[in-house]
N, C-alpha and C. Protein backbone atom coordinates (compact mmCIF):
# COMPACT_ATOMS: atom_id res chain seq x y z
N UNK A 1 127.11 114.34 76.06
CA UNK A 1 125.80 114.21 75.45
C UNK A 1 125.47 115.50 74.73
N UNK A 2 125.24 115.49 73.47
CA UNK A 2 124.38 116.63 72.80
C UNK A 2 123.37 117.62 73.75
N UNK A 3 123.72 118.53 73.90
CA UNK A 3 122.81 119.33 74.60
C UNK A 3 121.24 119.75 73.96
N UNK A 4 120.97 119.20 72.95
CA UNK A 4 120.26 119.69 72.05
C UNK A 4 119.34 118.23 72.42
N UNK A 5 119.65 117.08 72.74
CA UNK A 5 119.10 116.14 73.16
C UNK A 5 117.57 116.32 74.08
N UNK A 6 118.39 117.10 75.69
CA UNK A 6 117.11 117.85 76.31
C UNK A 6 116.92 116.47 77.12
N UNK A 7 117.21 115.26 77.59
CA UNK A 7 116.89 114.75 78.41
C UNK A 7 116.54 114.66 80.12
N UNK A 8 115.86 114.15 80.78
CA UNK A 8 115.62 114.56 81.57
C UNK A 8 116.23 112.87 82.56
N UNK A 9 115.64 113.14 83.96
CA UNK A 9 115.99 111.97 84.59
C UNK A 9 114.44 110.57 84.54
N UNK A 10 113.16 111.17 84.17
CA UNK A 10 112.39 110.20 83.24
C UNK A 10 112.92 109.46 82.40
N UNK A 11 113.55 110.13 81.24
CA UNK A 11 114.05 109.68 80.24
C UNK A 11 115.21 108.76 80.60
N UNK A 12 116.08 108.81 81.20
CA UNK A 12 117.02 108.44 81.68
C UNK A 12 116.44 106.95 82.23
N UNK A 13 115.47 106.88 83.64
CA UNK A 13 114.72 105.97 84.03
C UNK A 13 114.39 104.99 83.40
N UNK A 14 113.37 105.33 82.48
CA UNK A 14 112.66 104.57 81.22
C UNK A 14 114.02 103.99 79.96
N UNK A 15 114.67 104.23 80.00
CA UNK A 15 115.98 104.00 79.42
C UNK A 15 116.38 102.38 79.98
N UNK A 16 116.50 103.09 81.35
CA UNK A 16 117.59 101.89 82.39
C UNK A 16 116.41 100.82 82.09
N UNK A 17 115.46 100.81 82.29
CA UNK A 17 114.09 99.93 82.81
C UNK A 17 113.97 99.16 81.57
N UNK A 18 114.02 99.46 80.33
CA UNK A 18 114.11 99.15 78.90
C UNK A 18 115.60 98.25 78.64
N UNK A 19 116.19 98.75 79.10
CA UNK A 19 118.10 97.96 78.89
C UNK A 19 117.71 96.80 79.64
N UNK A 20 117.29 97.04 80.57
CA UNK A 20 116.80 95.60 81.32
C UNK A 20 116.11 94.27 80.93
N UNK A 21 114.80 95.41 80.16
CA UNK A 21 113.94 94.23 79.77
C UNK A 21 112.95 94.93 78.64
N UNK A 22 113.58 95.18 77.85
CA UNK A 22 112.48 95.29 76.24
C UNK A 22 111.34 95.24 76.31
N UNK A 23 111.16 93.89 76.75
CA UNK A 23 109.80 93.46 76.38
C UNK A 23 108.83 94.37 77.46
N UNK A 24 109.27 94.78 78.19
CA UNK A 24 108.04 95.52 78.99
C UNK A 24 107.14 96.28 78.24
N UNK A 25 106.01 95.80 78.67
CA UNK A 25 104.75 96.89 78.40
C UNK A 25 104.96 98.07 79.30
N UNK A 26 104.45 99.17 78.11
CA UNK A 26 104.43 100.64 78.23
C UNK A 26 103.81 100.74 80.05
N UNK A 27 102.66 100.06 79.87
CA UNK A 27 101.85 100.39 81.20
C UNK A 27 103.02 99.69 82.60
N UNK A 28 103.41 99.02 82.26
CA UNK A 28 104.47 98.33 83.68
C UNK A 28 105.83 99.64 83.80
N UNK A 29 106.09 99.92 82.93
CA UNK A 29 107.49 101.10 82.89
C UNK A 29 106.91 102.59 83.65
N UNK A 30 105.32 102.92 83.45
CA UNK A 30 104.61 104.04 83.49
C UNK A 30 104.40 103.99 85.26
N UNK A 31 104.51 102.21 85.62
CA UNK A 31 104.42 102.38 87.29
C UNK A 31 105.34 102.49 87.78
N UNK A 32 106.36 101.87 87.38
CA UNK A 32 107.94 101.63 87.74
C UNK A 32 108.94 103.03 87.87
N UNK A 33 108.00 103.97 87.24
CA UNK A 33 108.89 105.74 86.91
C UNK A 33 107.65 106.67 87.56
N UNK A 34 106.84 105.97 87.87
CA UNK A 34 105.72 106.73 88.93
C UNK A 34 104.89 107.97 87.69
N UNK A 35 104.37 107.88 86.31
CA UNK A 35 104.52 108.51 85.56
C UNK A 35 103.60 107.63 84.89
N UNK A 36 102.23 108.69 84.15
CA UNK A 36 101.18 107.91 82.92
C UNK A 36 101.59 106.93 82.18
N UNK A 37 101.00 106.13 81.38
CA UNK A 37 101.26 105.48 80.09
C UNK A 37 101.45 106.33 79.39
N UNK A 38 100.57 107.52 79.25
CA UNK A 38 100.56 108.64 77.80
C UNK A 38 102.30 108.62 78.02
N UNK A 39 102.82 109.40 79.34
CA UNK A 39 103.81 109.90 79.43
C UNK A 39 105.33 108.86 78.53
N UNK A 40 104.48 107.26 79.15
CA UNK A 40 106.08 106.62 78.63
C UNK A 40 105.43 107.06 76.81
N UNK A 41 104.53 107.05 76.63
CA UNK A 41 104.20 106.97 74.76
C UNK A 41 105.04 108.04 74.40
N UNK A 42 105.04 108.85 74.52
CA UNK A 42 105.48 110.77 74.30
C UNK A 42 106.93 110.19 74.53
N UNK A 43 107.53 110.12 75.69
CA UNK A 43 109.00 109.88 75.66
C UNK A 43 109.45 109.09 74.90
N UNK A 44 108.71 107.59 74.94
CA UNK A 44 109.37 106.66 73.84
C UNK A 44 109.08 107.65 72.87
N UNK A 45 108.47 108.18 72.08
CA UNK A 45 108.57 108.55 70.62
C UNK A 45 109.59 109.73 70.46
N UNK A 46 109.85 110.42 71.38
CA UNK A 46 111.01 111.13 71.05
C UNK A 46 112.15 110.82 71.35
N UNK A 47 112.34 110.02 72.40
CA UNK A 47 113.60 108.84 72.38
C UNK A 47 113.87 108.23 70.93
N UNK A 48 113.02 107.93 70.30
CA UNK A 48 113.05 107.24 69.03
C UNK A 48 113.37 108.32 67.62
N UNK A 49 112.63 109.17 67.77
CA UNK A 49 112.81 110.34 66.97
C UNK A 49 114.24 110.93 67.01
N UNK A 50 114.84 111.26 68.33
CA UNK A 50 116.05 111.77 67.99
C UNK A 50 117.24 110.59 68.05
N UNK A 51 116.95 109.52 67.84
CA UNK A 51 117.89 108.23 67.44
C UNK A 51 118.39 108.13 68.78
N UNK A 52 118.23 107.64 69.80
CA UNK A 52 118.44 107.49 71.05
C UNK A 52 118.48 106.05 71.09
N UNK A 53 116.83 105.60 71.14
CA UNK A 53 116.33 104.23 70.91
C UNK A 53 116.46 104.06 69.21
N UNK A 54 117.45 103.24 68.72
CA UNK A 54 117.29 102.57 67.01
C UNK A 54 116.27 101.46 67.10
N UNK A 55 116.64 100.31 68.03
CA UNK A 55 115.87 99.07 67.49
C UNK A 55 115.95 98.01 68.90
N UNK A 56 115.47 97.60 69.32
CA UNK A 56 115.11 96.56 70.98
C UNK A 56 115.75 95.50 69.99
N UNK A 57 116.38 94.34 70.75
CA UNK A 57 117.52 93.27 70.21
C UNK A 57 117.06 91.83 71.34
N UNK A 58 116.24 90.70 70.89
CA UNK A 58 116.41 89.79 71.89
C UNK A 58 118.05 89.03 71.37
N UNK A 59 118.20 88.55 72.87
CA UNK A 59 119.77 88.27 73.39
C UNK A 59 119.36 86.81 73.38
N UNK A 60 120.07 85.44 72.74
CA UNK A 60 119.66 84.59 72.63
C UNK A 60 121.26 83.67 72.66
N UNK A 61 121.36 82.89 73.57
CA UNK A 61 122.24 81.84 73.70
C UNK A 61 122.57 81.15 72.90
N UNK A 62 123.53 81.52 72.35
CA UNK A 62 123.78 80.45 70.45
C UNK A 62 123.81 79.19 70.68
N UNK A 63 125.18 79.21 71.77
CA UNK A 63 125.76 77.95 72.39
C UNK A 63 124.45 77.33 72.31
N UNK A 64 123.54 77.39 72.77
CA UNK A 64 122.30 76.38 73.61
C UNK A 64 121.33 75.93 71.94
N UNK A 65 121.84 76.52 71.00
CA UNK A 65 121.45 76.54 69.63
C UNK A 65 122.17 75.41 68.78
N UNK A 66 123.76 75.14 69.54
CA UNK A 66 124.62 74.68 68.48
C UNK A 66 125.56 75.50 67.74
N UNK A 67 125.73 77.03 68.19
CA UNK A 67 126.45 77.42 67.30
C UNK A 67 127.53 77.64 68.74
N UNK A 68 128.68 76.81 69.17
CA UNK A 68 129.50 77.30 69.93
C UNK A 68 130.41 78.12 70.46
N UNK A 69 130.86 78.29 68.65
CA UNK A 69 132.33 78.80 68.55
C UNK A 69 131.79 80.39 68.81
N UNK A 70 132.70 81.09 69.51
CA UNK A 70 132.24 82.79 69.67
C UNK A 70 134.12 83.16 69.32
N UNK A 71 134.04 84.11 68.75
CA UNK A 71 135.56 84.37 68.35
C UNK A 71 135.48 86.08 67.85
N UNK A 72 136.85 86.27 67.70
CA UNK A 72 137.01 87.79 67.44
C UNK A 72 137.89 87.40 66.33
N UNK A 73 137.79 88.83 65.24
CA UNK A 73 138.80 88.48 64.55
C UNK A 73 139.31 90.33 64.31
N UNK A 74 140.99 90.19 64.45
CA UNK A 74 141.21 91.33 63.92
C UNK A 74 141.90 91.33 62.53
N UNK A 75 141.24 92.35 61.79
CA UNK A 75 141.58 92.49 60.37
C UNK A 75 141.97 93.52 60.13
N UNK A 76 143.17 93.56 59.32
CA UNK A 76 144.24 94.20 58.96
C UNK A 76 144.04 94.77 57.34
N UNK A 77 143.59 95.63 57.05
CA UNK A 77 143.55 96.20 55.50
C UNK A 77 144.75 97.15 54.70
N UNK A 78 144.65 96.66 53.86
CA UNK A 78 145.66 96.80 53.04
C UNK A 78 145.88 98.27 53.04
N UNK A 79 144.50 99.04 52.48
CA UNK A 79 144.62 100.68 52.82
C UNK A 79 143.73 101.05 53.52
N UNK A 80 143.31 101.89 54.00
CA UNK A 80 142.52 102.78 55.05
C UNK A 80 141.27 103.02 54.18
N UNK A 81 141.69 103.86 53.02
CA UNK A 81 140.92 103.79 51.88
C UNK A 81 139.93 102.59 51.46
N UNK A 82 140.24 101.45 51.81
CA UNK A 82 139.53 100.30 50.86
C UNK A 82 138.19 99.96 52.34
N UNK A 83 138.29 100.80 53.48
CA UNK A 83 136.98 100.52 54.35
C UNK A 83 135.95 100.20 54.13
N UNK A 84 135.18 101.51 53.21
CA UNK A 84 133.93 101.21 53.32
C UNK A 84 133.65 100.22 52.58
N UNK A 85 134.18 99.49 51.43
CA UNK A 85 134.23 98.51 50.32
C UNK A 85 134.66 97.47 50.76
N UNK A 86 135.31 97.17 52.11
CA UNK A 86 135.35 95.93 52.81
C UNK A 86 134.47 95.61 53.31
N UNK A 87 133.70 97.01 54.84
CA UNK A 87 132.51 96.98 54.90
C UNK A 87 131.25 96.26 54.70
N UNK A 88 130.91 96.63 53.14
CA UNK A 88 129.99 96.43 52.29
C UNK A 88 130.14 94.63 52.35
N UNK A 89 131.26 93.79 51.88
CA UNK A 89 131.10 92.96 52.07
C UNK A 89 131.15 92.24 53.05
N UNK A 90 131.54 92.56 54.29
CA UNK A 90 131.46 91.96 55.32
C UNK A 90 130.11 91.76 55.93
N UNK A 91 129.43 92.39 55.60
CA UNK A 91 128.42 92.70 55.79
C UNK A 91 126.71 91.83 55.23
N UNK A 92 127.48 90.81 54.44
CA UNK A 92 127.02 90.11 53.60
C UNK A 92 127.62 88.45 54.34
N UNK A 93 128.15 88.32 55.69
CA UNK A 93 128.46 86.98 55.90
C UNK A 93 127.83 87.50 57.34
N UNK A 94 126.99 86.29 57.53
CA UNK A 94 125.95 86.34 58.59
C UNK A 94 126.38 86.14 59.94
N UNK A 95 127.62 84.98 59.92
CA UNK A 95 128.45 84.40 61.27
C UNK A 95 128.61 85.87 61.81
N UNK A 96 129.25 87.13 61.26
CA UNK A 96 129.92 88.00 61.59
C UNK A 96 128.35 88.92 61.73
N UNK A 97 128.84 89.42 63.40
CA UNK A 97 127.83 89.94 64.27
C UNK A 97 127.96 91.26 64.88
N UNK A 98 129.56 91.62 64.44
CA UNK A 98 129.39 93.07 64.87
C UNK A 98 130.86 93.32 64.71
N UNK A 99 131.21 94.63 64.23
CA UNK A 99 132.14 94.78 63.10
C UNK A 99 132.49 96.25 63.77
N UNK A 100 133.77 96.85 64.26
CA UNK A 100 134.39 98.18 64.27
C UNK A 100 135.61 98.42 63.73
N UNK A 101 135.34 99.95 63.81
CA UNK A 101 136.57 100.43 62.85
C UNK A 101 137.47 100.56 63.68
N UNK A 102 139.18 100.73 64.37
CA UNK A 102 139.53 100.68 65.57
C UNK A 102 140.86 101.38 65.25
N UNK A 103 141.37 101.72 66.02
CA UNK A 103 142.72 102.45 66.10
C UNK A 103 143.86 101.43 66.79
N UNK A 104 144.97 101.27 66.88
CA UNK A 104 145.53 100.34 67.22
C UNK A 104 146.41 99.00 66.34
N UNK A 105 146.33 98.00 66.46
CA UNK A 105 147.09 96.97 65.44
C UNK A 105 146.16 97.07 64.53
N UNK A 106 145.16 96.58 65.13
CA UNK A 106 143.82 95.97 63.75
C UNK A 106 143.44 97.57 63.35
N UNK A 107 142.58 97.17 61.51
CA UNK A 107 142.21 98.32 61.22
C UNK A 107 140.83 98.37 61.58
N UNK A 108 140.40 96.49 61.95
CA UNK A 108 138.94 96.35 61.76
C UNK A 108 139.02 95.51 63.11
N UNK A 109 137.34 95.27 64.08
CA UNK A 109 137.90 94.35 65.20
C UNK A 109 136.08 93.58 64.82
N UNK A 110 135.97 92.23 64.26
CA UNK A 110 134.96 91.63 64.35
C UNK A 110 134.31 90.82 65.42
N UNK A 111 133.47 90.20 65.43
CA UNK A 111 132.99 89.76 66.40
C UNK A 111 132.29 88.39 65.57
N UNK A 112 132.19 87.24 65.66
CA UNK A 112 131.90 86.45 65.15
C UNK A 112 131.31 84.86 65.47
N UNK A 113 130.21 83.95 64.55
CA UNK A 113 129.83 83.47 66.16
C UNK A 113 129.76 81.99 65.19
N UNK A 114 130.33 80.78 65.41
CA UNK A 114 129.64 79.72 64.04
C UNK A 114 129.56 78.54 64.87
N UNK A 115 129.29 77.40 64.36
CA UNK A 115 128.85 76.36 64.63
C UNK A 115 130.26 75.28 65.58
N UNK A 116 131.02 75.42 65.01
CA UNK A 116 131.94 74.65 65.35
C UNK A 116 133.43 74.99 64.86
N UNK A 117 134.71 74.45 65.03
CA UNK A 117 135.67 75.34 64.27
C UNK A 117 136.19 74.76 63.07
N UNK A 118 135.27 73.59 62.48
CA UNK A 118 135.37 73.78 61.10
C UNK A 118 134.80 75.04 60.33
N UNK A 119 133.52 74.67 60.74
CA UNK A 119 132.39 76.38 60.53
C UNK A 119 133.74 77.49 60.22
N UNK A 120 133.90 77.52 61.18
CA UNK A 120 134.82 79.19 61.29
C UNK A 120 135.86 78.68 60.46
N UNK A 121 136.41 77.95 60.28
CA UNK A 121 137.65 78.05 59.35
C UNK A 121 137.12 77.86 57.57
N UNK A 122 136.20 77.59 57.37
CA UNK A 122 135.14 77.70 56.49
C UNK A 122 135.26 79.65 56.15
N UNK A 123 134.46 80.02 57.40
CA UNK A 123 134.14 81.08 57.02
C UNK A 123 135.21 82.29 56.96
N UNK A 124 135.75 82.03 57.60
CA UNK A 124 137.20 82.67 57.52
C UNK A 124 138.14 82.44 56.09
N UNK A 125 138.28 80.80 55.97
CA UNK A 125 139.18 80.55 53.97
C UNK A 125 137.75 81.05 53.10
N UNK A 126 137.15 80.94 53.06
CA UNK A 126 135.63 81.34 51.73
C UNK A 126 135.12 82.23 52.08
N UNK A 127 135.02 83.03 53.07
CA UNK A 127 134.08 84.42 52.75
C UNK A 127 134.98 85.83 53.20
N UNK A 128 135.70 85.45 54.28
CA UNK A 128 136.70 86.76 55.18
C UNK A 128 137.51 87.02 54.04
N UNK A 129 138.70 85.80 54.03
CA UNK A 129 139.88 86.05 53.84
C UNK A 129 140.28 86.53 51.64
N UNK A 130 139.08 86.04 51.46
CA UNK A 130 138.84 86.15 49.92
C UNK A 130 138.76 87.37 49.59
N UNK A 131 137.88 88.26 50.32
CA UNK A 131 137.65 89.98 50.23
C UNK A 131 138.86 90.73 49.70
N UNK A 132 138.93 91.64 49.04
CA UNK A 132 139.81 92.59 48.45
C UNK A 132 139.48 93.62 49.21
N UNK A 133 141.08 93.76 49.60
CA UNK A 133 141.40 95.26 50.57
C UNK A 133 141.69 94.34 52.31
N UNK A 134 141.30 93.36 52.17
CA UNK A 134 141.49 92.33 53.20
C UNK A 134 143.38 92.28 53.14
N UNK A 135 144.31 92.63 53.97
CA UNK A 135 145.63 92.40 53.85
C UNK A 135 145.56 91.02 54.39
N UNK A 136 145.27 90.67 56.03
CA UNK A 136 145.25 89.62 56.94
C UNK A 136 144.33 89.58 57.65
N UNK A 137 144.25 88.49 58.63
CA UNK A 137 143.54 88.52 59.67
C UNK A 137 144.25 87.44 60.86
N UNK A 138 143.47 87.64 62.05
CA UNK A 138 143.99 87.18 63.43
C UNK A 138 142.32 86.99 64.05
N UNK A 139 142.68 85.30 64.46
CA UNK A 139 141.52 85.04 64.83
C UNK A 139 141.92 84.60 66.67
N UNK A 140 140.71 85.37 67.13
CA UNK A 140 140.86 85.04 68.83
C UNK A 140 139.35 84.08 69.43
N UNK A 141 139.82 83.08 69.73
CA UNK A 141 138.80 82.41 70.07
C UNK A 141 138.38 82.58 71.47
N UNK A 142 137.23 82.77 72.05
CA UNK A 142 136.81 82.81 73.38
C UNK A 142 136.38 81.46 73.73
N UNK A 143 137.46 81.37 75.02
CA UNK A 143 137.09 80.15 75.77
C UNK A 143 135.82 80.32 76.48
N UNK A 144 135.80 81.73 77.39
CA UNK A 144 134.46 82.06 78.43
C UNK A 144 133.91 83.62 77.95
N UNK A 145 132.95 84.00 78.12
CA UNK A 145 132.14 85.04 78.74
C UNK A 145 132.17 85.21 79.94
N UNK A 146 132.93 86.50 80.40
CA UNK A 146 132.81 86.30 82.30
C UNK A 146 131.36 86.91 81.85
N UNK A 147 131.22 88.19 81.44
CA UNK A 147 129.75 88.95 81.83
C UNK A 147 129.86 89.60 80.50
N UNK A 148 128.64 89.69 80.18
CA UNK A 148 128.45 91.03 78.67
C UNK A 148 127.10 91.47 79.45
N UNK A 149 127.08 92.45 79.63
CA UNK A 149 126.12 93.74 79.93
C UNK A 149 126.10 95.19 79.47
N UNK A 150 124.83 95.38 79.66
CA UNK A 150 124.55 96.90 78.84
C UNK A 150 125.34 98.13 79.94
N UNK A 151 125.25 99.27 79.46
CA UNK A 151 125.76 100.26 80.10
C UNK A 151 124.44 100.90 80.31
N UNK A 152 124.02 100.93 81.90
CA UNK A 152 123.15 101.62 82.67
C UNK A 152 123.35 103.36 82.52
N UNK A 153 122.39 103.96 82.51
CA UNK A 153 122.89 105.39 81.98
C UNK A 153 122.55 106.09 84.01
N UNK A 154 123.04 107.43 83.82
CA UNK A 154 123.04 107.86 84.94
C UNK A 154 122.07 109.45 85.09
């Protein structure tokens, strides 16, 4: 951790309590850390200020939506060079939900979520595989989710 950060075990607290559940009001977190409302206001804002906290995310069950298919895809680019310009367009197809740069086989490791596996083979021949700087790709379909959880800080 940046030493320049300055966190304390409040901060830390109000952290865990937040990974949990977003939606909490300031005043429920302020009892829960034995600590004012002013106090969570002041921390949240410098939690926020030094990019700690970016943005609270509700977590929403696609499946239970209709969108079933959950899949990974690793993508293979032609040069190293052509990243950020793959990037840019990947970035522009909505199925695709979360995107790293990676060391290993793939150059790129997506995360991707659509309706059914026509959907995905859709989005994969017309929006993935069309991209320039795109060499290949490898699509991994998830049968289950054992668990996806946040990382509790210490």
């Amino acid at each position: 951790m940046d030493k320049n950060l300055e966190l304390d075990q409040v901060d830390f607290k109000i952290l865990n309590i937040l990974i949990q559940d977003a939606t909490l009001p300031y005043t429920e977190i302020a009892k829960k850390v034995f600590v004012s409302d002013g106090t969570v206001h002041v921390r949240m804002k410098k939690l926020r200020d030094l990019g700690v906290i970016q943005q609270a995310q509700l977590h929403v069950d696609y499946a239970k939506l209709g969108w079933d298919i959950e899949a990974f895809l690793g993508i293979y680019l032609e040069k190293s060079s052509q990243y950020d310009q793959v990037v840019s367009q990947l970035k522009d197809i909505p199925e695709l939900v979360s995107l790293n740069y990676t060391t290993g086989a793939y150059s790129m490791f997506a995360k991707i979520i659509c309706k059914d596996t026509k959907h995905l083979r859709n989005v994969l021949h017309d929006k993935v595989q069309p991209i320039v700087g795109i060499q290949r790709t490898e699509t991994l379909i998830s049968l289950e989710t054992s668990f996806n959880r946040p990382l509790f800080l210490v």
